[in-house]
Protein backbone atom coordinates (compact mmCIF):
# COMPACT_ATOMS: atom_id res chain seq x y z
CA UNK A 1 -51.18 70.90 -37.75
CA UNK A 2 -48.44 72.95 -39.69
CA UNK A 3 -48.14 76.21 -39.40
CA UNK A 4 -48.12 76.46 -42.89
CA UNK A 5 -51.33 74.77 -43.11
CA UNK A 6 -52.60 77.12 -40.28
CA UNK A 7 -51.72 80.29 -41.82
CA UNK A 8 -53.15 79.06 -45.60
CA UNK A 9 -56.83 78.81 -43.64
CA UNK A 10 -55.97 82.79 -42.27
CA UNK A 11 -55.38 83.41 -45.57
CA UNK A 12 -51.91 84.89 -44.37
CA UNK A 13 -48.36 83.97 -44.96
CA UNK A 14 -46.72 81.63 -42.81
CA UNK A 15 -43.82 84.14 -41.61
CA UNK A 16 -46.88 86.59 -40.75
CA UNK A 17 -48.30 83.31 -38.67
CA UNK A 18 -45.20 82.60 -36.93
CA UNK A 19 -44.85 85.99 -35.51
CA UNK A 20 -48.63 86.25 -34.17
CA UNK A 21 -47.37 82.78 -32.48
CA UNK A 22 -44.34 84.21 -31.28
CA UNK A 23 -45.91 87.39 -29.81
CA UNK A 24 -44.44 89.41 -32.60
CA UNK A 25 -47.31 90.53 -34.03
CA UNK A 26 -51.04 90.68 -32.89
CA UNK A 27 -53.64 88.54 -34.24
CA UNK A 28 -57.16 90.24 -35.67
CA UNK A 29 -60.21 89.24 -33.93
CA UNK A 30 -61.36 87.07 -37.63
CA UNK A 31 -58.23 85.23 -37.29
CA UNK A 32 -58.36 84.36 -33.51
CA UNK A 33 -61.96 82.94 -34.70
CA UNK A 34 -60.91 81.06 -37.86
CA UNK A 35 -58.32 79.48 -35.52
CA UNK A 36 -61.02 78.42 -33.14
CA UNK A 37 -62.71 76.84 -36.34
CA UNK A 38 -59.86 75.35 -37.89
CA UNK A 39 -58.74 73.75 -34.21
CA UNK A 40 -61.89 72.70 -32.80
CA UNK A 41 -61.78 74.58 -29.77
CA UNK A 42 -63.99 77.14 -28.03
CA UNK A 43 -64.11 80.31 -30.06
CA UNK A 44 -65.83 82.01 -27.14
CA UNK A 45 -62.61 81.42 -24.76
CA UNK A 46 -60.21 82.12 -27.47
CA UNK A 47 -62.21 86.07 -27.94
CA UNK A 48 -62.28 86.50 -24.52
CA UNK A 49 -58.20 85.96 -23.79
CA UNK A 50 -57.87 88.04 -26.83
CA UNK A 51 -59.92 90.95 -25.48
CA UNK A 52 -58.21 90.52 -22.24
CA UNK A 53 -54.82 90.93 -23.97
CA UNK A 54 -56.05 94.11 -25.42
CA UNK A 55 -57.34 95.13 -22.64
CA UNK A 56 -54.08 94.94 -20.53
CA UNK A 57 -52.30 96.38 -23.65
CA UNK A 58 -53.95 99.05 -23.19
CA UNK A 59 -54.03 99.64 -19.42
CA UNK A 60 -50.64 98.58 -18.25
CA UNK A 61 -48.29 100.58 -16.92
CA UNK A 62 -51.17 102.81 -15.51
CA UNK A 63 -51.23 103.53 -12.13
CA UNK A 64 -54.81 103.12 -10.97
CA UNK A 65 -55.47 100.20 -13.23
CA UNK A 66 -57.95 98.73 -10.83
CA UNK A 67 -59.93 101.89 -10.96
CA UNK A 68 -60.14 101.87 -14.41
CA UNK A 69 -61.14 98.24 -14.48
CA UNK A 70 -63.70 99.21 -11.93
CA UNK A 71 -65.30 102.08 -14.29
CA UNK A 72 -65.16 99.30 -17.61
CA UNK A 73 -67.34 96.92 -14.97
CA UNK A 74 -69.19 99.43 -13.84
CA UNK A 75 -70.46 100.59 -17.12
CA UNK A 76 -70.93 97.00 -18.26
CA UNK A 77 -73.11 96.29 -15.28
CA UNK A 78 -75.23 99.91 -16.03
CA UNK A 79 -75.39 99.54 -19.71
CA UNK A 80 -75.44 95.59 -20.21
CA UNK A 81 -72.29 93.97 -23.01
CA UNK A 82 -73.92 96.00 -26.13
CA UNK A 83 -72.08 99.37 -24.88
């Protein structure tokens, strides 16, 4: 598919697409899922390497990252996923 037809269904231009493709620019959670829809392919997988990107945005370059990991799992297996 074109990118150009790709970014029309995000309702973005395509310059805007080409950089979320390139790694230039993030991608918003609705987009990540209309490009699920639009491909065919498993939204849930597509969400859950797009968490895990923000995720290790957000964590890297820490120095205990596995501790801080272990507190996120931790508080997933106290609280359940609605925390």
């Amino acid at each position: 598919m074109p990118q150009r037809q790709l970014a029309a269904a995000l309702n973005i231009d395509t310059a805007t697409y080409c950089k979320i493709e390139k790694g230039e620019r993030k991608a918003r959670r609705e987009q990540v899922e209309a490009i699920a829809y639009v491909l065919n392919t498993d939204e849930k997988e597509l969400i859950k390497l797009w968490l895990a990107d923000k995720v290790y945005e957000m964590v890297s370059g820490e120095s205990n990252v596995q501790d801080i990991l272990n507190i996120v799992n931790e508080k997933i297996l106290k609280y359940g996923q609605n925390i």
